[in-house]
Protein backbone atom coordinates (compact mmCIF):
# COMPACT_ATOMS: atom_id res chain seq x y z
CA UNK A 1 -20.77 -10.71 4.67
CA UNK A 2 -23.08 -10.14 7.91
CA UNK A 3 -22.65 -6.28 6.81
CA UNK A 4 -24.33 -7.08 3.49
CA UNK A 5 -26.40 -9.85 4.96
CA UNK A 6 -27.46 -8.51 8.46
CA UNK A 7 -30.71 -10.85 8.84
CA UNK A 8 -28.26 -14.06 7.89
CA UNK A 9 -25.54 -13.07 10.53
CA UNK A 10 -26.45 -16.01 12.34
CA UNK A 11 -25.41 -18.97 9.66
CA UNK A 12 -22.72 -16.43 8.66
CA UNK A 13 -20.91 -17.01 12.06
CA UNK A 14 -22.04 -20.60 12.03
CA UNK A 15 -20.06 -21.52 9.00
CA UNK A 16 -16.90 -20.15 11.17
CA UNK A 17 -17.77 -21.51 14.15
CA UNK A 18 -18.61 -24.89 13.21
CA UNK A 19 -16.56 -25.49 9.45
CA UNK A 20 -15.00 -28.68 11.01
CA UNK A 21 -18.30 -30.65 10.58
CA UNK A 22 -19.14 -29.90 7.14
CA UNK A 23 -15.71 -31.65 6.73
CA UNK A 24 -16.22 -35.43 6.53
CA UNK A 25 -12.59 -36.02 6.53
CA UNK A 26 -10.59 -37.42 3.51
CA UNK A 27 -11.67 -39.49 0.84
CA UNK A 28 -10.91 -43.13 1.02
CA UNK A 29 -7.96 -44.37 -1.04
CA UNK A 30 -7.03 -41.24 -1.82
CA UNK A 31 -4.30 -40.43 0.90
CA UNK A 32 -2.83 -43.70 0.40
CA UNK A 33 -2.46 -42.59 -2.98
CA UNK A 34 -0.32 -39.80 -1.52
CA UNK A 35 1.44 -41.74 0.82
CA UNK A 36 2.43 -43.64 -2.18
CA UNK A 37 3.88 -41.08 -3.89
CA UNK A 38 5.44 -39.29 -1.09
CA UNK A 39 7.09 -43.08 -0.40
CA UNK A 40 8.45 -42.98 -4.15
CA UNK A 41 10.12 -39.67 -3.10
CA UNK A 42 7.81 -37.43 -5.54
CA UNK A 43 7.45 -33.93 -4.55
CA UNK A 44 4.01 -32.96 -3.69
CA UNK A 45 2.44 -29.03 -3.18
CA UNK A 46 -0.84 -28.16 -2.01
CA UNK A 47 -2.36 -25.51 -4.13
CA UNK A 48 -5.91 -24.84 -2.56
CA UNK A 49 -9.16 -22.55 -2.26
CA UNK A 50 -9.05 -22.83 1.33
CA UNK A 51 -9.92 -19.13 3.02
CA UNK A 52 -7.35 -18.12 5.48
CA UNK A 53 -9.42 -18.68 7.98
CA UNK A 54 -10.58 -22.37 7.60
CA UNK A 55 -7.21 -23.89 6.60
CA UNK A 56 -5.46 -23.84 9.92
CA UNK A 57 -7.54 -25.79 11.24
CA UNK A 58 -8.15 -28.23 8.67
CA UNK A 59 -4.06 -28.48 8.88
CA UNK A 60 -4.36 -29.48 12.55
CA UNK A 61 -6.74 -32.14 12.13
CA UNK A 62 -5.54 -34.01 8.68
CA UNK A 63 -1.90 -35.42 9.32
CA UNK A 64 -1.09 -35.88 5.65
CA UNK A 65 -1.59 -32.30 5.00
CA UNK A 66 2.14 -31.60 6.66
CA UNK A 67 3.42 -34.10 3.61
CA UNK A 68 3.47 -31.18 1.35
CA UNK A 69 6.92 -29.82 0.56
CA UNK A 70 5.06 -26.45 -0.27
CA UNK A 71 1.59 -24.88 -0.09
CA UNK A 72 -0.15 -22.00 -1.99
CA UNK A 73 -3.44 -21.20 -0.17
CA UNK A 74 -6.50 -19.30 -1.76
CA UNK A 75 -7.53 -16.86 0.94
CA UNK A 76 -3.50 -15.79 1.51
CA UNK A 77 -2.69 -14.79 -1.57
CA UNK A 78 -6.30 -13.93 -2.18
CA UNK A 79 -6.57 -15.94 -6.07
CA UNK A 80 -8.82 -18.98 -6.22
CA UNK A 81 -8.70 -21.05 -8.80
CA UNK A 82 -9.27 -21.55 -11.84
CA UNK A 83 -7.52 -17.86 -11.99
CA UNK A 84 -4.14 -18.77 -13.90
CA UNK A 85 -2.69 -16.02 -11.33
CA UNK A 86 -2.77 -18.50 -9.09
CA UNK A 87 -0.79 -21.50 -11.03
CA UNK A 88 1.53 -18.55 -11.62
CA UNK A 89 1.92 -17.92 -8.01
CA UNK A 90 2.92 -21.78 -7.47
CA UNK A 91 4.69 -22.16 -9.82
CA UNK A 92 6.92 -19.56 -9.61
CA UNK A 93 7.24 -19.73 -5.60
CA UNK A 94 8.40 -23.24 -6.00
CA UNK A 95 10.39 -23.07 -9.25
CA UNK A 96 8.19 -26.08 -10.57
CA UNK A 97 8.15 -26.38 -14.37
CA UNK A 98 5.04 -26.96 -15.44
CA UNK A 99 5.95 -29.02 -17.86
CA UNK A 100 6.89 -31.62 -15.65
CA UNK A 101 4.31 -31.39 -13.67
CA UNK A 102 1.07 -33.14 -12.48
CA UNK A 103 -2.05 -31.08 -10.84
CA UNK A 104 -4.83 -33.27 -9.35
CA UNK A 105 -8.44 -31.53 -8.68
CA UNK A 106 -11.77 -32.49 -8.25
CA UNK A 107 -12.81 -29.40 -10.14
CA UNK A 108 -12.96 -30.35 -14.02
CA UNK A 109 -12.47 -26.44 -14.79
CA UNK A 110 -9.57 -25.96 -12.09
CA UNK A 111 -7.90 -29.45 -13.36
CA UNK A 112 -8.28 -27.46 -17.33
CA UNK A 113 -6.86 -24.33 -15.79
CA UNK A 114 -3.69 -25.82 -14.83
CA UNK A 115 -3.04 -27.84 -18.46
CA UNK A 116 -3.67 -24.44 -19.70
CA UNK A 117 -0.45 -23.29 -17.79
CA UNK A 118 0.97 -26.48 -19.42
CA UNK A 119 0.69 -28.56 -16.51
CA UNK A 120 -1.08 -31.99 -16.95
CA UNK A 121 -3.99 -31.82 -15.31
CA UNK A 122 -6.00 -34.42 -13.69
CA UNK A 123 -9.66 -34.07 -12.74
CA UNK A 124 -9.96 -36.16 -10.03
CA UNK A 125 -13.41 -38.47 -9.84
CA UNK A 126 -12.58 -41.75 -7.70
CA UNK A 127 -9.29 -43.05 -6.11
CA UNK A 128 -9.30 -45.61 -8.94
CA UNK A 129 -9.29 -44.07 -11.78
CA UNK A 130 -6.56 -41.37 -10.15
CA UNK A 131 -4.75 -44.53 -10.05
CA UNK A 132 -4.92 -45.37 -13.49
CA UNK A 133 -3.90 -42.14 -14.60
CA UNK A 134 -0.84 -41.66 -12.33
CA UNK A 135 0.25 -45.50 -13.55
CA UNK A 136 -0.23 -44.15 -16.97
CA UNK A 137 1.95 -41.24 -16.29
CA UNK A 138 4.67 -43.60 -14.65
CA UNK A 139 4.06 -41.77 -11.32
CA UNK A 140 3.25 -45.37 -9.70
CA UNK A 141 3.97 -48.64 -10.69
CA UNK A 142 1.01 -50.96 -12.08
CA UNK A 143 -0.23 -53.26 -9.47
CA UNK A 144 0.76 -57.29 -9.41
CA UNK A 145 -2.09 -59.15 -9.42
């Protein structure tokens, strides 16, 4: 990019340098909704548009990223989503059916891409309403009140 963009080298290495701030951190309720399915013994995978570059250290900071039993990263297999290449590439790497499976993004068009693999796909707008849908699905139980 700084080869194209010579005069914009500067924010170029910023982004790099200093990617950890742009990162507020998770979003609340939804790792609890993880932790909730990981407790219920459901297998989870990461499939993500992270580069190569910034997901190492994004993996370092966040604790519930090691509750993934697998991960398919964006800038190592060089797909990002919504290319179906890349619900291929999880799919098959983790002998997942998609018909049994769930994909949760906060991308409407990603969340489309997967159901057009034949995975359900969730787009993802508040913890809430992610909880509704996996209750729905029977992936957590509906809350006493």
């Amino acid at each position: 990019m700084k080869a194209e963009h010579p005069n914009k080298a500067e924010l170029i290495d910023a982004y790099g340098a200093r990617f950890h701030e742009m990162m507020s951190g998770p979003i609340p309720g939804s790792v609890e909704i993880l932790a909730e399915l990981r407790a219920r013994g459901t297998p989870l995978y990461l499939l993500s548009n992270f580069s190569a570059e910034t997901f190492p250290p994004a993996f370092e900071r966040f604790d519930f990223l090691r509750w993934f039993h697998g991960m398919v990263i964006s800038g190592e297999v060089g797909v990002i989503k919504p290319d179906p290449r890349i619900y291929e590439i999880m799919l098959a790497r983790f002998a997942i059916d998609p018909h049994r499976a769930v994909y949760i993004d906060d991308v409407a068009v990603n969340a489309e891409a997967a159901a057009g693999m034949g995975i359900h796909g969730i787009h993802f707008t508040t913890p809430a309403a992610l909880r509704d849908e996996l209750v729905g699905l029977e992936l957590l139980p509906r809350s006493v009140t």
